[in-house]
N, C-alpha and C. Protein backbone atom coordinates (compact mmCIF):
# COMPACT_ATOMS: atom_id res chain seq x y z
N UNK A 1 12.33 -32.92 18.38
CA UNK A 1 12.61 -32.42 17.06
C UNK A 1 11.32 -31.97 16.37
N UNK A 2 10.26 -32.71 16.75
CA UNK A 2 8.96 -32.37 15.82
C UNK A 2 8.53 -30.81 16.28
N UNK A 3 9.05 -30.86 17.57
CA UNK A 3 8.46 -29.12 18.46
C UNK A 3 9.19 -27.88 17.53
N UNK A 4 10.09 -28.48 17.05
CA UNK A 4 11.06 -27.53 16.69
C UNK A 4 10.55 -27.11 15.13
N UNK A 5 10.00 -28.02 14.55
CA UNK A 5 9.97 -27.86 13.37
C UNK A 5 8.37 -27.25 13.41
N UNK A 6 7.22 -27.72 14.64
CA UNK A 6 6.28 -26.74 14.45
C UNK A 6 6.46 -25.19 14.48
N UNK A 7 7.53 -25.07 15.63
CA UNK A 7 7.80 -23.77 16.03
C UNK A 7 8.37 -23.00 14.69
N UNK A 8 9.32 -23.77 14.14
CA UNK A 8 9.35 -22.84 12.81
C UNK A 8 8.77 -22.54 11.84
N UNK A 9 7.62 -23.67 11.93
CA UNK A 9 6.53 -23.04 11.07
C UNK A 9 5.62 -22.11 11.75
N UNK A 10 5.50 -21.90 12.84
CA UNK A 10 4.53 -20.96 13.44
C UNK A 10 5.46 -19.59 13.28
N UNK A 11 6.95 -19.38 13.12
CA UNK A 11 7.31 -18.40 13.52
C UNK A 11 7.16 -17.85 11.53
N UNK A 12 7.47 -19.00 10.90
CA UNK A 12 6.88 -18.65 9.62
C UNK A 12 5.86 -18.28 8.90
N UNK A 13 4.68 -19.01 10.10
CA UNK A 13 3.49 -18.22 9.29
C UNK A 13 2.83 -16.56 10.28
N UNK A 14 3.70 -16.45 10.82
CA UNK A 14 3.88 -15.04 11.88
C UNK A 14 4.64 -14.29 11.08
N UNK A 15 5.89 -14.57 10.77
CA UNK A 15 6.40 -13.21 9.68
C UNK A 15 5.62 -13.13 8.19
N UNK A 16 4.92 -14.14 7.90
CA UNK A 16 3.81 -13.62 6.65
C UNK A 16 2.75 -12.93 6.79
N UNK A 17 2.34 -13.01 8.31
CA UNK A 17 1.09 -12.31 8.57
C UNK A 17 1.52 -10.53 8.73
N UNK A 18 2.76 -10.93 9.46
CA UNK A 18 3.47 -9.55 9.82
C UNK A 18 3.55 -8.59 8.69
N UNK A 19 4.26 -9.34 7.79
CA UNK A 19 4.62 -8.85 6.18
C UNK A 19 3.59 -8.53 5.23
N UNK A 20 2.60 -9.50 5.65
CA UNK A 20 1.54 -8.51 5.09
C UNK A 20 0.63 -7.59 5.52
N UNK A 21 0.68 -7.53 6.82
CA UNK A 21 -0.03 -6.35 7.34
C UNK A 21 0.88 -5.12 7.20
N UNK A 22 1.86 -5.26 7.00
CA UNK A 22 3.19 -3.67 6.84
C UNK A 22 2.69 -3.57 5.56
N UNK A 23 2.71 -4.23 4.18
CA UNK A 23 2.18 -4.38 2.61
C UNK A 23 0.52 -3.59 3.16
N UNK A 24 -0.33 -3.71 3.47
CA UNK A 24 -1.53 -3.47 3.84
C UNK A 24 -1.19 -1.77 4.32
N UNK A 25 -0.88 -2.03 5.28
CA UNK A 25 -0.32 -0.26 5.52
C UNK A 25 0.01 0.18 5.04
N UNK A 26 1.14 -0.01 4.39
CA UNK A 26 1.77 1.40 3.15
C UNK A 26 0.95 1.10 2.00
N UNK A 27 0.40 0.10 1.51
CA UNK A 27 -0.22 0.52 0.52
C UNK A 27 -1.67 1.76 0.90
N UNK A 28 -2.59 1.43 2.11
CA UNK A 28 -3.24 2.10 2.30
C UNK A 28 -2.79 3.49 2.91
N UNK A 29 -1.52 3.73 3.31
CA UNK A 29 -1.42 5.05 3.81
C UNK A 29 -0.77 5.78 3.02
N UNK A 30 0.42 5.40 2.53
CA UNK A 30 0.93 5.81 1.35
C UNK A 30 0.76 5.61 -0.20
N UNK A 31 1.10 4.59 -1.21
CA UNK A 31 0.49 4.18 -1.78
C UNK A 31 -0.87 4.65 -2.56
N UNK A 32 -1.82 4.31 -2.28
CA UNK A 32 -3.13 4.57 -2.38
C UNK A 32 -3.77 6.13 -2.68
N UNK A 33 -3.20 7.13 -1.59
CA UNK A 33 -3.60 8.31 -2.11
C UNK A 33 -2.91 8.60 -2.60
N UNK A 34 -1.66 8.48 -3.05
CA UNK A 34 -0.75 8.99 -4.47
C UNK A 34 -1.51 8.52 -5.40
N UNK A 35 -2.00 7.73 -5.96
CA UNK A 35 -3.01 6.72 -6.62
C UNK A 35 -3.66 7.62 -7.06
N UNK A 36 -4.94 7.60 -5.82
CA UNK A 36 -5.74 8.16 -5.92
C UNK A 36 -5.61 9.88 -6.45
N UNK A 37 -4.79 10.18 -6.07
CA UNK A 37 -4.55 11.48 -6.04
C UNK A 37 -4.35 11.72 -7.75
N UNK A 38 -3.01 10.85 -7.95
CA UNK A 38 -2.98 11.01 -9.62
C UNK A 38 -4.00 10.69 -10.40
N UNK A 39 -4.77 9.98 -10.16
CA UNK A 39 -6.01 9.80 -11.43
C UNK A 39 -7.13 10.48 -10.72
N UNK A 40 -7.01 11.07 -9.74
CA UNK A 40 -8.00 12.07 -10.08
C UNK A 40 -9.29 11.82 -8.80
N UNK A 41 -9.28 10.56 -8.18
CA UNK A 41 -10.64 10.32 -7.28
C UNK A 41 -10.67 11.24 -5.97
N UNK A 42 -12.13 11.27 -5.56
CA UNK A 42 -12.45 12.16 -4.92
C UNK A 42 -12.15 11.48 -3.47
N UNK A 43 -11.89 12.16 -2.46
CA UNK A 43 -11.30 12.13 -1.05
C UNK A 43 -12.08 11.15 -0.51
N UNK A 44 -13.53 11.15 -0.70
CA UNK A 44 -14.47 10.17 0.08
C UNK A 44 -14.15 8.96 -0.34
N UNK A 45 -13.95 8.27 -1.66
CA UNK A 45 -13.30 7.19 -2.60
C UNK A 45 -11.77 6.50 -1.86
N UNK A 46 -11.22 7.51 -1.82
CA UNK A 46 -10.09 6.99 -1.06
C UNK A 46 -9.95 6.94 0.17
N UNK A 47 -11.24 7.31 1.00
CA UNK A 47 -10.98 7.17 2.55
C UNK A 47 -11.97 5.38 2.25
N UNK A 48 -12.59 5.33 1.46
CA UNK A 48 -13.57 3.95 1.64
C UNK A 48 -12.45 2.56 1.02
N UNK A 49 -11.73 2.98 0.18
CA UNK A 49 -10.71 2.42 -0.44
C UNK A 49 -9.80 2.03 0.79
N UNK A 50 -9.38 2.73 1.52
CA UNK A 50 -8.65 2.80 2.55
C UNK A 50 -8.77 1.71 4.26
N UNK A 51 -10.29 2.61 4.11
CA UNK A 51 -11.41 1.12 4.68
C UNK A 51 -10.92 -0.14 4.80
N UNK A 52 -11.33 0.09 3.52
CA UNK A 52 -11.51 -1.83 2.80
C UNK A 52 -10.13 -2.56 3.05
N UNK A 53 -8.80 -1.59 2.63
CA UNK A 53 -7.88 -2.36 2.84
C UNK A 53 -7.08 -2.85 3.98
N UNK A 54 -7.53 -1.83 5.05
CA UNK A 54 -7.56 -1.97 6.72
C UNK A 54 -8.03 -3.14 7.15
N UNK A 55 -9.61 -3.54 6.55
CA UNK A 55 -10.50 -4.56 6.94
C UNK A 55 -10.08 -5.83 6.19
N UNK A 56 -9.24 -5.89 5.36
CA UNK A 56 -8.45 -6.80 4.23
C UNK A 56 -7.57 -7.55 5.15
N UNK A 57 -6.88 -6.57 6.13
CA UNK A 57 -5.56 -6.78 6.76
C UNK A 57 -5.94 -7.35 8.10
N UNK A 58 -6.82 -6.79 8.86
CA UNK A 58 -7.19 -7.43 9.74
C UNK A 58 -7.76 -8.80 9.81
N UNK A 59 -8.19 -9.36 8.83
CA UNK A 59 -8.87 -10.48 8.54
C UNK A 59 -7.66 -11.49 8.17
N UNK A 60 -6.35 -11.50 8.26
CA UNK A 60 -5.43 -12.19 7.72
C UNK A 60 -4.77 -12.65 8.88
């Protein structure tokens, strides 16, 4: 019984990691340059912006 209950926490902290790396993606692929786009920042800004939130996601 105890296996069971690790396993569901492992499969739980696997769909949060999951869930936030999809959150991480659309915000950086979609998201972000609409953003960016509406207020105005320049292309280099939002590719470093973009960066960062890649390197955000991977680290999780």
């Amino acid at each position: 019984m105890n296996q069971n209950i690790q396993d569901a926490a492992g499969d739980n902290g696997e769909m949060t990691s999951l869930l936030l790396g999809a959150g991480f993606a659309l915000a950086s692929l979609i998201l972000l340059p609409a953003v960016a786009q509406r207020i105005g920042l320049g292309s280099s800004l939002t590719i470093a912006l973009r960066g960062a939130l890649m390197r955000a996601a991977t680290r999780l």
